[in-house]
PDB file of N, CA and C in Angstrom:
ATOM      1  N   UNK A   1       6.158  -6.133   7.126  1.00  0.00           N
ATOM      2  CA  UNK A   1       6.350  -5.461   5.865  1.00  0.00           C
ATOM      3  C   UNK A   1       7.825  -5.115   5.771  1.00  0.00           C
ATOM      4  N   UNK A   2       8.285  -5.602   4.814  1.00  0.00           N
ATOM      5  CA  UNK A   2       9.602  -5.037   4.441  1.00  0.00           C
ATOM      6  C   UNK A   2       9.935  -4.131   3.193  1.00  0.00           C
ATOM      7  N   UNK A   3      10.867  -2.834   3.539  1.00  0.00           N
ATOM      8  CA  UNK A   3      10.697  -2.558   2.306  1.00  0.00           C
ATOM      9  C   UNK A   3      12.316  -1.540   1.726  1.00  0.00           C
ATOM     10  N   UNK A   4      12.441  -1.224   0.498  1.00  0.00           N
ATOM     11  CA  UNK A   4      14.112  -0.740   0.415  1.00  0.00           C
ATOM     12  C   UNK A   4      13.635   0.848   1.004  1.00  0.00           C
ATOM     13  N   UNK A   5      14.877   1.426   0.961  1.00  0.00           N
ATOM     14  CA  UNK A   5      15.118   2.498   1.642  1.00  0.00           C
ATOM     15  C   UNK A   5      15.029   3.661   0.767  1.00  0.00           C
ATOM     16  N   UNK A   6      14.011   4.661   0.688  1.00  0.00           N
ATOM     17  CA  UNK A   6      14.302   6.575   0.132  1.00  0.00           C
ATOM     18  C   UNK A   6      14.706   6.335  -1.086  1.00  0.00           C
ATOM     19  N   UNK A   7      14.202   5.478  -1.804  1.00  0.00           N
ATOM     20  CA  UNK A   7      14.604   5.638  -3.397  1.00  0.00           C
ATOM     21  C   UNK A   7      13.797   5.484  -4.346  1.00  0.00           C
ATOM     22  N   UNK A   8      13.441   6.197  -5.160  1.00  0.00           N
ATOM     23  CA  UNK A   8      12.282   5.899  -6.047  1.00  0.00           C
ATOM     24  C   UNK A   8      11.796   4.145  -6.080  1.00  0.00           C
ATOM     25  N   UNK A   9      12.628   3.442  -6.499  1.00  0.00           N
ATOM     26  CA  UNK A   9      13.126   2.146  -6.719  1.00  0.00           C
ATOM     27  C   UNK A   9      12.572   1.079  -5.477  1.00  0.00           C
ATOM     28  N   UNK A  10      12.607   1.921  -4.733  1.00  0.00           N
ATOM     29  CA  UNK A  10      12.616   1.187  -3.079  1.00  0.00           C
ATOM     30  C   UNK A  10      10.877   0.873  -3.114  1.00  0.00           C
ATOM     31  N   UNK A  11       9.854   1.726  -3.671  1.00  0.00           N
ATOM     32  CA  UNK A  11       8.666   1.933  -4.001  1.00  0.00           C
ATOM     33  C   UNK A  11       8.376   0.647  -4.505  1.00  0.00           C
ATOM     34  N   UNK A  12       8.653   0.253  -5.218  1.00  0.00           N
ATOM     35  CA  UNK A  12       8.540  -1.307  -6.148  1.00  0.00           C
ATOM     36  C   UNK A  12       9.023  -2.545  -5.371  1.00  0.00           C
ATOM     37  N   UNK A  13       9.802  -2.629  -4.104  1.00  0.00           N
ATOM     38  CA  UNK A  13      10.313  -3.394  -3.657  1.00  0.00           C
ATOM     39  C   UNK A  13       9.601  -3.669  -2.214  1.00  0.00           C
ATOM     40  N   UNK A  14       8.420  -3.341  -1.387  1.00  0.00           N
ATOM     41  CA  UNK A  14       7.586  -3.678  -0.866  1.00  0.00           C
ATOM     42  C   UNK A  14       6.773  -5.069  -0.682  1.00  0.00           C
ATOM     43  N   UNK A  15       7.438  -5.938   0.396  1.00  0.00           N
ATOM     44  CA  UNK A  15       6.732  -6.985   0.456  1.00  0.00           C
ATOM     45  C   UNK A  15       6.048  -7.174   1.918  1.00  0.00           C
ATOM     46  N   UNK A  16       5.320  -7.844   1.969  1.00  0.00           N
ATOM     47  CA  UNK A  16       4.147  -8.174   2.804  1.00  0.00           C
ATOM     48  C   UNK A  16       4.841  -9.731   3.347  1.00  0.00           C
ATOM     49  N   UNK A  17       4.864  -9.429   4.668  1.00  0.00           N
ATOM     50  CA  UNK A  17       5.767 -10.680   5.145  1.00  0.00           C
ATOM     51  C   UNK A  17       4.527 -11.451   6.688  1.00  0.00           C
ATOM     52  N   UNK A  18       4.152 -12.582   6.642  1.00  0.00           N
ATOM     53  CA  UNK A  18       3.736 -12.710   7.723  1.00  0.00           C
ATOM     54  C   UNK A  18       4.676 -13.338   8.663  1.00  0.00           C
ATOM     55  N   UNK A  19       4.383 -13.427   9.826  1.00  0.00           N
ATOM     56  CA  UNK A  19       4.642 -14.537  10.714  1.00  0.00           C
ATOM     57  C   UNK A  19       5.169 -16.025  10.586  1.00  0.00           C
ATOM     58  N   UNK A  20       5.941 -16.882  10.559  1.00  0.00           N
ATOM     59  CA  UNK A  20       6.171 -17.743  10.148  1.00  0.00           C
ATOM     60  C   UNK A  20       6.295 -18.031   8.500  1.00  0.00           C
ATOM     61  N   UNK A  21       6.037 -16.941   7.644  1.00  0.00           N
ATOM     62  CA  UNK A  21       6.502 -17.502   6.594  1.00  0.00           C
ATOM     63  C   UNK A  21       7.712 -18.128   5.874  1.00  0.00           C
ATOM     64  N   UNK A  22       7.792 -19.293   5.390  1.00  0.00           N
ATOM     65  CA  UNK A  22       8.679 -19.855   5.160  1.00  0.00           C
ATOM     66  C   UNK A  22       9.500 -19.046   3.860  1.00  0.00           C
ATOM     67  N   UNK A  23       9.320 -18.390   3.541  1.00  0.00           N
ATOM     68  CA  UNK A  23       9.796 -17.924   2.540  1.00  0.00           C
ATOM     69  C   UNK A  23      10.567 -16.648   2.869  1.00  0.00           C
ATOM     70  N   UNK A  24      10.456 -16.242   4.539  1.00  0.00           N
ATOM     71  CA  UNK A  24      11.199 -15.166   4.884  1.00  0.00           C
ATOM     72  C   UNK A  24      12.950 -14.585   4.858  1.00  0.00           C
ATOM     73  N   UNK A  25      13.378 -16.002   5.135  1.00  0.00           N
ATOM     74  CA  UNK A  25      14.832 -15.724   4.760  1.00  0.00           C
ATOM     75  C   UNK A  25      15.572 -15.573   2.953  1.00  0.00           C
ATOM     76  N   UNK A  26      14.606 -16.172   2.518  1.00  0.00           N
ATOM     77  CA  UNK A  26      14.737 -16.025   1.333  1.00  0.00           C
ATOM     78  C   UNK A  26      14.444 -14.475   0.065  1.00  0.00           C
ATOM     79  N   UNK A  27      13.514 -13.953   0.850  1.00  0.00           N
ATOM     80  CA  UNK A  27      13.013 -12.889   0.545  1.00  0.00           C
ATOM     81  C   UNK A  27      13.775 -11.858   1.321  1.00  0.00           C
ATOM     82  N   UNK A  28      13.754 -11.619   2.426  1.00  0.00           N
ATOM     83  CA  UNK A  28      15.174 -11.039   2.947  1.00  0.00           C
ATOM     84  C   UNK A  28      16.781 -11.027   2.114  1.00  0.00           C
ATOM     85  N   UNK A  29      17.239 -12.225   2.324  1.00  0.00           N
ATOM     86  CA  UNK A  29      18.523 -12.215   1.207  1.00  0.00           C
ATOM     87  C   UNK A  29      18.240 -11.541  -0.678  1.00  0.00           C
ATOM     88  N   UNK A  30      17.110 -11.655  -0.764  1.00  0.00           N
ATOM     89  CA  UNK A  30      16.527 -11.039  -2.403  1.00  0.00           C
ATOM     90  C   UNK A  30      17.108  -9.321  -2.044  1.00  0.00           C
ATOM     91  N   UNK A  31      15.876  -8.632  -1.162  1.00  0.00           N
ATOM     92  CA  UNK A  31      15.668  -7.457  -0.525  1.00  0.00           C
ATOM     93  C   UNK A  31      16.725  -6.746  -0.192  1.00  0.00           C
ATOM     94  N   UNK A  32      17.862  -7.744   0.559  1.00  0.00           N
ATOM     95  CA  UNK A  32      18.778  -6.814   1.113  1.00  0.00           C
ATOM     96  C   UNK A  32      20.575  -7.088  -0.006  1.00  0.00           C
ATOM     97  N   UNK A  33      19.978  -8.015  -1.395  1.00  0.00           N
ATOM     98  CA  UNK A  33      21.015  -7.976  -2.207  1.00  0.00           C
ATOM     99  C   UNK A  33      22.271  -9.040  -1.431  1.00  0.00           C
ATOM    100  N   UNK A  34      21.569  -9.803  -0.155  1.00  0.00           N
ATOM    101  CA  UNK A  34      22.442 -10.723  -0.346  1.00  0.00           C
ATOM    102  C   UNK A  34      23.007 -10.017   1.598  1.00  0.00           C
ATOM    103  N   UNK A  35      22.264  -9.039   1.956  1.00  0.00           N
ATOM    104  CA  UNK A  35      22.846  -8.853   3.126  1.00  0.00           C
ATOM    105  C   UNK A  35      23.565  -7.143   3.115  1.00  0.00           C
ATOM    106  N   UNK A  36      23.792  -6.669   1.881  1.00  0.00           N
ATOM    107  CA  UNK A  36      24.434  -5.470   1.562  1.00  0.00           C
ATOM    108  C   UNK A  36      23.823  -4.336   1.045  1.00  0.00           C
ATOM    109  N   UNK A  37      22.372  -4.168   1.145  1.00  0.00           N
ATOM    110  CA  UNK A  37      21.366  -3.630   0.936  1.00  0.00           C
ATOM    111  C   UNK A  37      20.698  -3.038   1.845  1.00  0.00           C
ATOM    112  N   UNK A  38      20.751  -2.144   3.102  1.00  0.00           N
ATOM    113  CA  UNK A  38      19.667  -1.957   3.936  1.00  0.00           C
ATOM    114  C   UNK A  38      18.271  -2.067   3.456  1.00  0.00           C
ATOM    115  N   UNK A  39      17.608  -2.441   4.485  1.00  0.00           N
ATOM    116  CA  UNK A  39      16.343  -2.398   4.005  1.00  0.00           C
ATOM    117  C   UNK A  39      15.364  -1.983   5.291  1.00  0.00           C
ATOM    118  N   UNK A  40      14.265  -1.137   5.305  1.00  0.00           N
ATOM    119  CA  UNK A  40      13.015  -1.124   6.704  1.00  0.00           C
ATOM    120  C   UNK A  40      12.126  -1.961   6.697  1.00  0.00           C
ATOM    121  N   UNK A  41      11.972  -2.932   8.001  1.00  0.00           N
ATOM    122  CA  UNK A  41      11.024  -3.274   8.360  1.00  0.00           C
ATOM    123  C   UNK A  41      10.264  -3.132   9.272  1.00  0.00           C
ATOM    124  N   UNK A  42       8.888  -2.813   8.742  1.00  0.00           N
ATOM    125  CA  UNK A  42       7.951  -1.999   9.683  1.00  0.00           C
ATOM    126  C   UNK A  42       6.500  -3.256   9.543  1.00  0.00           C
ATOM    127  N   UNK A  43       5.339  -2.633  10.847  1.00  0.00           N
ATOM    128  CA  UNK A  43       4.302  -3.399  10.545  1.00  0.00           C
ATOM    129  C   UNK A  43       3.326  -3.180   9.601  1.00  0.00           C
ATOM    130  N   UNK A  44       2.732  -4.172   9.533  1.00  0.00           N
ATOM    131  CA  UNK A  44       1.364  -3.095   8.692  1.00  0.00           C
ATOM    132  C   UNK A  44       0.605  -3.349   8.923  1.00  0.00           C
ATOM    133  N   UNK A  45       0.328  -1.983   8.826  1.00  0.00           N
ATOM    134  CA  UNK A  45      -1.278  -1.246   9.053  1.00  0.00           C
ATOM    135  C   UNK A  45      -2.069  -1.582   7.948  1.00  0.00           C
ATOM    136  N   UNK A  46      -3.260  -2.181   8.469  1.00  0.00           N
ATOM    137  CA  UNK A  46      -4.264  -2.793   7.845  1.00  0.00           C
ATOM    138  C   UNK A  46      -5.183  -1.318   7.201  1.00  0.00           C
ATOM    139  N   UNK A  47      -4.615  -0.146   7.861  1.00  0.00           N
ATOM    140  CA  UNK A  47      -5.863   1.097   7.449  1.00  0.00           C
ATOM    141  C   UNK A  47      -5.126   1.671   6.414  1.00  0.00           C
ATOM    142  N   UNK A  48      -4.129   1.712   5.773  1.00  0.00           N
ATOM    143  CA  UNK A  48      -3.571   1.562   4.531  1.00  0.00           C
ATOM    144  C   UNK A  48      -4.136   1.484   3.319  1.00  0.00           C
ATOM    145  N   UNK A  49      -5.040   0.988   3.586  1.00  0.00           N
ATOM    146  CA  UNK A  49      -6.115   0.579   2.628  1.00  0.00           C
ATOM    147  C   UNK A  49      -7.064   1.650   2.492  1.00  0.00           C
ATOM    148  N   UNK A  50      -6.889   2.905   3.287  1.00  0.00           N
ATOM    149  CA  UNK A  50      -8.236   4.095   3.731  1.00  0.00           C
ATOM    150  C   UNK A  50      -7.272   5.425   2.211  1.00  0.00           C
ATOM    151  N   UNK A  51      -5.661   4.757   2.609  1.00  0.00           N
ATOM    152  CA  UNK A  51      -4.554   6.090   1.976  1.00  0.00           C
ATOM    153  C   UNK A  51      -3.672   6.001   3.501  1.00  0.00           C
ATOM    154  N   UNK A  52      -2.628   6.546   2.442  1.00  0.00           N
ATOM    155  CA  UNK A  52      -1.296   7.444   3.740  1.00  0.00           C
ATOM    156  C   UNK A  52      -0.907   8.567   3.501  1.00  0.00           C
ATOM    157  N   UNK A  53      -1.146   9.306   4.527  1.00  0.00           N
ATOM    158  CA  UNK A  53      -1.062  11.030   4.502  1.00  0.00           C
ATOM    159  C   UNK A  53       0.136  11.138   4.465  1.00  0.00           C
ATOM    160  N   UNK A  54       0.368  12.109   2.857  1.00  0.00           N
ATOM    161  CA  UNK A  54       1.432  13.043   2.842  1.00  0.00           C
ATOM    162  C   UNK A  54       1.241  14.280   2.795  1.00  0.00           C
ATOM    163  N   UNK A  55       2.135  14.747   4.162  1.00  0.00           N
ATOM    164  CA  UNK A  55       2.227  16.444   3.900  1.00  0.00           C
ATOM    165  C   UNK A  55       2.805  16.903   3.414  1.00  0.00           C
ATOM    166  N   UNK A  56       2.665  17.697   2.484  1.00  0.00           N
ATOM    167  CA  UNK A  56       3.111  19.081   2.067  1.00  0.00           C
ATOM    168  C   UNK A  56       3.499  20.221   2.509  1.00  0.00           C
ATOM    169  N   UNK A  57       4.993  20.385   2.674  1.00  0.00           N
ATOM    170  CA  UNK A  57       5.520  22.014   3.192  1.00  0.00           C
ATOM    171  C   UNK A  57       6.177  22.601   1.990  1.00  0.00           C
ATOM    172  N   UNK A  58       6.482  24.074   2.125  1.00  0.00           N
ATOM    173  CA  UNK A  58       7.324  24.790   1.703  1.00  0.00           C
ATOM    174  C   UNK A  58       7.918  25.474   2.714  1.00  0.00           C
ATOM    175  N   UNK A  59       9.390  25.257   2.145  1.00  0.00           N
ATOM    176  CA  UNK A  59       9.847  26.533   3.616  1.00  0.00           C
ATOM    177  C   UNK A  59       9.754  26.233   5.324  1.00  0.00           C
ATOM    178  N   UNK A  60       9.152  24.420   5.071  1.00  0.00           N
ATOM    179  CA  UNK A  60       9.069  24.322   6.541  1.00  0.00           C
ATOM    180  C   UNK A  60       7.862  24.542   6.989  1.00  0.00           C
ATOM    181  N   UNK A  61       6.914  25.092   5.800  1.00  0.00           N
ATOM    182  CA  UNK A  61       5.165  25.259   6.626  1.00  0.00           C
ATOM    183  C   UNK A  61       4.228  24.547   5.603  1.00  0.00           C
ATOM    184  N   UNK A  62       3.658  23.889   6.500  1.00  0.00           N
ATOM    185  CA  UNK A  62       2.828  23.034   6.172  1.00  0.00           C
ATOM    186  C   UNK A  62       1.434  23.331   5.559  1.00  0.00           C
ATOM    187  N   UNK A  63       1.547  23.158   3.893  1.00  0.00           N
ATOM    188  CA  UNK A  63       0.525  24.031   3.004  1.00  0.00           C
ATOM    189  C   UNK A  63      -0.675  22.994   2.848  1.00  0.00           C
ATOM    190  N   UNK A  64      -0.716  21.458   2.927  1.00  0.00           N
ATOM    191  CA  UNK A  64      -1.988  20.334   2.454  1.00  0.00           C
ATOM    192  C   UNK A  64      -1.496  19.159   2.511  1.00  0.00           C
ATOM    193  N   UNK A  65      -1.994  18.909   2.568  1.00  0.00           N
ATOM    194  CA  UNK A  65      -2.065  17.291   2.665  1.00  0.00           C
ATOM    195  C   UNK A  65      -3.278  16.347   1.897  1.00  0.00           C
ATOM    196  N   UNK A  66      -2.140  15.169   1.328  1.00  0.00           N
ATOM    197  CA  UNK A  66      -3.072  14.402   0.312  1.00  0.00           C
ATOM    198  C   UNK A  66      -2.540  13.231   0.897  1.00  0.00           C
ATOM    199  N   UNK A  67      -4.032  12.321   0.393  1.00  0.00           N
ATOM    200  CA  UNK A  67      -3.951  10.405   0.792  1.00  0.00           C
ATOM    201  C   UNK A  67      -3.432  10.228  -0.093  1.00  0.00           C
ATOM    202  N   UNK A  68      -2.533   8.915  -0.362  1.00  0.00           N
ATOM    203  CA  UNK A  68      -2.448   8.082  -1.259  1.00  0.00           C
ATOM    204  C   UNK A  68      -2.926   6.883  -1.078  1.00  0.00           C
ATOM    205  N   UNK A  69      -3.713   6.664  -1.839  1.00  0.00           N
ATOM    206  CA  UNK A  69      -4.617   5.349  -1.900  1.00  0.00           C
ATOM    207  C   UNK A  69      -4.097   4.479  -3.102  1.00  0.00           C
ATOM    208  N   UNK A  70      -4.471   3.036  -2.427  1.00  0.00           N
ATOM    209  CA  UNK A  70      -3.809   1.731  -3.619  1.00  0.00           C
ATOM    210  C   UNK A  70      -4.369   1.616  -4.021  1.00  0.00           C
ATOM    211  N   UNK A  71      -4.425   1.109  -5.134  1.00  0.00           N
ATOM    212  CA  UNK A  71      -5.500   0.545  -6.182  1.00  0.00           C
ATOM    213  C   UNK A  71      -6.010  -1.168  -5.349  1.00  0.00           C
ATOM    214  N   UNK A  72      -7.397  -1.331  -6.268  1.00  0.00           N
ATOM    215  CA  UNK A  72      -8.087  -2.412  -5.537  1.00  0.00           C
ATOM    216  C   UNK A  72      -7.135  -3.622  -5.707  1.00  0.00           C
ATOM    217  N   UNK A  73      -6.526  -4.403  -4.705  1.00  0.00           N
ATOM    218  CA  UNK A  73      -5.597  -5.684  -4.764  1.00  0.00           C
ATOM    219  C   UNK A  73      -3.904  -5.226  -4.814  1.00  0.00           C
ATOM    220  N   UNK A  74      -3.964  -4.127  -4.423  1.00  0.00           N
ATOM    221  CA  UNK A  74      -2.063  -4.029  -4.378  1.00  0.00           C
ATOM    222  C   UNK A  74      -2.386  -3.202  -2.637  1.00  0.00           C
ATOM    223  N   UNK A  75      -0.775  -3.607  -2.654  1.00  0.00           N
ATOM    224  CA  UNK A  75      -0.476  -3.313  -1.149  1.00  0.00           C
ATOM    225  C   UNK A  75       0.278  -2.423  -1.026  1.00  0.00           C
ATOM    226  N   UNK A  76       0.809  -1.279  -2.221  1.00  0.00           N
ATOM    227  CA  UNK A  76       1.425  -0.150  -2.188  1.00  0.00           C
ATOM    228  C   UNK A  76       0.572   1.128  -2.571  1.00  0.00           C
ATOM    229  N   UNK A  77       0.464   2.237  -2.225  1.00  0.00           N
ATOM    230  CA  UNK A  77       0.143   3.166  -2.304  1.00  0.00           C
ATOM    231  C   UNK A  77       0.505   4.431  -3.280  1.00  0.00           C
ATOM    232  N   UNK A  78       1.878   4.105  -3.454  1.00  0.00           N
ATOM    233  CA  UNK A  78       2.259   4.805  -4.413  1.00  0.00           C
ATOM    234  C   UNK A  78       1.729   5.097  -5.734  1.00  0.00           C
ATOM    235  N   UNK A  79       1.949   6.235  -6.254  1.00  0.00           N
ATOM    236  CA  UNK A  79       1.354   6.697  -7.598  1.00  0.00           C
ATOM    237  C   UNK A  79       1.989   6.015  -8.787  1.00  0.00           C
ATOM    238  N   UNK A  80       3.124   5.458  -8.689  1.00  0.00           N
ATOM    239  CA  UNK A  80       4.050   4.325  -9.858  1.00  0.00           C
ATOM    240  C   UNK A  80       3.498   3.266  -9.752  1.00  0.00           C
ATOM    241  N   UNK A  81       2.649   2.835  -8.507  1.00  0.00           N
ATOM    242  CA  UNK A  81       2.188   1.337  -8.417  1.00  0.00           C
ATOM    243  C   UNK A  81       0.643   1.159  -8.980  1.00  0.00           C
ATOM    244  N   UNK A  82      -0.266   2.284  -9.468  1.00  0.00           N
ATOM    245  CA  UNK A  82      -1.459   2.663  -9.413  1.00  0.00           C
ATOM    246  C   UNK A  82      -2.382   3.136  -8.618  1.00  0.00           C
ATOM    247  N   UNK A  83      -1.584   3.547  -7.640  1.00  0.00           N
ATOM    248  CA  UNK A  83      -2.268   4.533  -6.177  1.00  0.00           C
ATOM    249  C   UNK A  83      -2.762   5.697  -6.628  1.00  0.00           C
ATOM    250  N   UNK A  84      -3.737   6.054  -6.059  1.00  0.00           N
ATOM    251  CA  UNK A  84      -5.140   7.732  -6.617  1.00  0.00           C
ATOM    252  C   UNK A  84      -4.537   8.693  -5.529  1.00  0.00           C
ATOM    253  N   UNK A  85      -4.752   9.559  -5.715  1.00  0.00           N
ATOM    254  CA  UNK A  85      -4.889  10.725  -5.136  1.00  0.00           C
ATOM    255  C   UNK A  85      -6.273  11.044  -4.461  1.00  0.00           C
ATOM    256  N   UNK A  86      -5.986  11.208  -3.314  1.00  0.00           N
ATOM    257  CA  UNK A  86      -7.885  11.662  -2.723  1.00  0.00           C
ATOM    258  C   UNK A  86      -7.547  12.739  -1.757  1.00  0.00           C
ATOM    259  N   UNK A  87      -8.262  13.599  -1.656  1.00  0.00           N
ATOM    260  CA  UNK A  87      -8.227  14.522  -0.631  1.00  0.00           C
ATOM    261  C   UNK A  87      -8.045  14.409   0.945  1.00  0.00           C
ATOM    262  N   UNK A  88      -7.142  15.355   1.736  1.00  0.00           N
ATOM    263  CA  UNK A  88      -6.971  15.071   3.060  1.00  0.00           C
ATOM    264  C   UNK A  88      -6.902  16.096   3.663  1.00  0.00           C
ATOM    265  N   UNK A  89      -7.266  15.934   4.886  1.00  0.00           N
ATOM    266  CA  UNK A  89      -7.453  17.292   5.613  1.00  0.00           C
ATOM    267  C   UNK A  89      -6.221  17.654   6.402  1.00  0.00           C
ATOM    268  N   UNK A  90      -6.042  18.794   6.425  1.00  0.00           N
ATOM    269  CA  UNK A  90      -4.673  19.073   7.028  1.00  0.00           C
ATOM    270  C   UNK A  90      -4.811  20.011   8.584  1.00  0.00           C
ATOM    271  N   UNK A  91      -4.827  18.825   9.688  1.00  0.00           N
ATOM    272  CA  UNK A  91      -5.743  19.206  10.917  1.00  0.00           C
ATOM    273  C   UNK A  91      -4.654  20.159  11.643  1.00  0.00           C
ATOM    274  N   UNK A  92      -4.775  20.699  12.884  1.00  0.00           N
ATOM    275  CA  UNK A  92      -4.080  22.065  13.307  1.00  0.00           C
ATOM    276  C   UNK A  92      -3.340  20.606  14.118  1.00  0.00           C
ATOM    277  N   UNK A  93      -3.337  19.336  14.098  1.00  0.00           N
ATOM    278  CA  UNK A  93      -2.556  18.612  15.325  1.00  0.00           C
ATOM    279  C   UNK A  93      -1.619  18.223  14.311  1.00  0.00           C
ATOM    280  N   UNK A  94      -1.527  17.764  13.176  1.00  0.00           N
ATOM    281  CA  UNK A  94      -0.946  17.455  12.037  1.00  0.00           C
ATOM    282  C   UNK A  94       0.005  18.550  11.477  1.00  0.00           C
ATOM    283  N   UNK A  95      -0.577  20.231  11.492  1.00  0.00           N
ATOM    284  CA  UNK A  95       0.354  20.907  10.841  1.00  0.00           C
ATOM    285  C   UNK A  95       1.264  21.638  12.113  1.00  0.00           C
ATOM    286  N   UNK A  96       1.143  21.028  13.408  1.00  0.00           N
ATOM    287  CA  UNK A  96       2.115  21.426  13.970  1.00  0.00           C
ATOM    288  C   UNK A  96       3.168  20.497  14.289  1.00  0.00           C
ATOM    289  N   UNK A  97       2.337  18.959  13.991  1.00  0.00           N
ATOM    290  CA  UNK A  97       3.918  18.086  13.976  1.00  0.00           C
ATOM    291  C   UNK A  97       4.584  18.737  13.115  1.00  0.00           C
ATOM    292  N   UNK A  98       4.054  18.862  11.782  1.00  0.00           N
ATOM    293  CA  UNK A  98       5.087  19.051  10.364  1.00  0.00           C
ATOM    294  C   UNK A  98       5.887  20.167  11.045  1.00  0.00           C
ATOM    295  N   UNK A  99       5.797  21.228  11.583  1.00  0.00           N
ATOM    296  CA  UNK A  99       6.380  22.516  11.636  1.00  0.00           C
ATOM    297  C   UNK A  99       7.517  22.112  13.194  1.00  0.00           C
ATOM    298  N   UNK A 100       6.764  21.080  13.846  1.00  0.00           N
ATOM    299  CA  UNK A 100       8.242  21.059  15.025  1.00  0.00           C
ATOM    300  C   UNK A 100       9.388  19.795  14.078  1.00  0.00           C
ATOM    301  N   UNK A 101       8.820  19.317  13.185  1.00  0.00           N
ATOM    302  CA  UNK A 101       9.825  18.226  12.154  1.00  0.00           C
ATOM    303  C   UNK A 101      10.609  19.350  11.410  1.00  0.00           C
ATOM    304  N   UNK A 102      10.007  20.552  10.871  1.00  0.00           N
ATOM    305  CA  UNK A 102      10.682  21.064   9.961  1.00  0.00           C
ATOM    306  C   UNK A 102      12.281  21.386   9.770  1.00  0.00           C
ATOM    307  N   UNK A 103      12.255  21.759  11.254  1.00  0.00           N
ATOM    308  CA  UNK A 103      14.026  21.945  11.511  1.00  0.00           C
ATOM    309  C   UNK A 103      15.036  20.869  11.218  1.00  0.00           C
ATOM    310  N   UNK A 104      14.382  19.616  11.789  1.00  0.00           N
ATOM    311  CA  UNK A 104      15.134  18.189  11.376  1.00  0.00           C
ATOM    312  C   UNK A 104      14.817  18.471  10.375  1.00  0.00           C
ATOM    313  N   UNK A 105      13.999  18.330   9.390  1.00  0.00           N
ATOM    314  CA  UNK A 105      14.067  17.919   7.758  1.00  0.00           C
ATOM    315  C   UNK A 105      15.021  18.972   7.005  1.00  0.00           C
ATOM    316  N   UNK A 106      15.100  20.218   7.524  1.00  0.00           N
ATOM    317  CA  UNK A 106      15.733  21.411   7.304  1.00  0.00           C
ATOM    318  C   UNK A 106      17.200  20.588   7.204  1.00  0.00           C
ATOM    319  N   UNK A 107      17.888  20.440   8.534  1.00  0.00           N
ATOM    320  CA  UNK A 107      18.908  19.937   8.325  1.00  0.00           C
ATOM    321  C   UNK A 107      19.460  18.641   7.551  1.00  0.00           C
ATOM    322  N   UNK A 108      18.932  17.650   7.633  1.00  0.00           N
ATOM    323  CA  UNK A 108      18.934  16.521   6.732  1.00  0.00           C
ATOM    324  C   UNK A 108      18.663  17.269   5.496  1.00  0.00           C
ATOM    325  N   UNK A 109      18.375  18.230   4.739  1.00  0.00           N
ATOM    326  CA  UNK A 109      18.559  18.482   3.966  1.00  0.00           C
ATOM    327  C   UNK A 109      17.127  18.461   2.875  1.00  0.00           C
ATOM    328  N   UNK A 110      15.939  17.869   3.522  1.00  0.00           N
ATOM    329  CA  UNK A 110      14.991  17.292   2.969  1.00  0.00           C
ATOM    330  C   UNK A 110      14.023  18.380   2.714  1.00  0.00           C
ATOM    331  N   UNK A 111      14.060  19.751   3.732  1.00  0.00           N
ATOM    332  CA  UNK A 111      13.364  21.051   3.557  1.00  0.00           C
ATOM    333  C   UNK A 111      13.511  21.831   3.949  1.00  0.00           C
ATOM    334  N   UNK A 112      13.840  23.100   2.871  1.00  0.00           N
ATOM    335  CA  UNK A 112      15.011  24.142   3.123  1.00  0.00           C
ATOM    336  C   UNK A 112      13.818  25.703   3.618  1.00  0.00           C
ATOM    337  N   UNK A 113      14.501  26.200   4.411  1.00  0.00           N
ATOM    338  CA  UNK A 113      14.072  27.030   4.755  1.00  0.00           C
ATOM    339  C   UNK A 113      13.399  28.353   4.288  1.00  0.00           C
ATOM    340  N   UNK A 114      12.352  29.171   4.638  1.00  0.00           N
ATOM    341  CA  UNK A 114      11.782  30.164   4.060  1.00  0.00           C
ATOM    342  C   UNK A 114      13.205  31.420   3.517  1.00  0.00           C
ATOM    343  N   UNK A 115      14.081  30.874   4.541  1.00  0.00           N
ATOM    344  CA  UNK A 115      15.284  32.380   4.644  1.00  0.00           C
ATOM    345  C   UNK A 115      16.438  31.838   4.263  1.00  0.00           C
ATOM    346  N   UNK A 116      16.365  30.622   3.332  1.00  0.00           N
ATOM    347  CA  UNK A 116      17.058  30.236   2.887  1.00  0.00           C
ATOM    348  C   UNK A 116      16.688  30.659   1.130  1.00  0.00           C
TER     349      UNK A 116
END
């Protein structure tokens, strides 16, 4: 799976790459604008298809968590692509990753603090 980087935009640009496809360098040079584009490539998870948990903090504490689920025949999840909203449970192993992440996200800038 390849896909652009933290930008609304990047959401729409999600492709599904196998093994030997011949069409990989080509789709790469599209993706990365020719080489000047970062882009992530990650695997995929076939359970994708169940939703992908996003948590929810304020302040660094972790208030819920929701799936995003794709619509039937797309391979993105997102809510711009036709992805649902379904309920998720927000387990005590889950809201203590979020809370030892919080400090990194704190600094990157991504979630600002209660005493901030």
């Amino acid at each position: 799976m390849v896909k652009g980087r933290s930008t609304a935009a990047a959401a729409r640009a999600v492709l599904r790459v196998r093994r030997g496809d011949p069409n990989l360098s080509s789709l790469l040079e599209i993706a990365t604008n020719g080489g000047r584009v970062p882009v992530v490539a990650q695997a995929y998870l076939p359970a994708v298809r169940e939703g992908d948990k996003r948590i929810i903090l304020l302040g660094g504490e972790p208030l819920g968590a929701v799936l995003r689920v794709p619509r039937e025949g797309e391979l993105r999840a997102n809510f711009a692509s036709g992805g649902s909203a379904a309920p998720a449970p927000l387990t005590l192993a889950i809201a203590r990753s979020a809370e030892s992440l919080a400090p990194a996200l704190n600094e990157l800038g991504l979630c600002s603090s209660a005493s901030t």
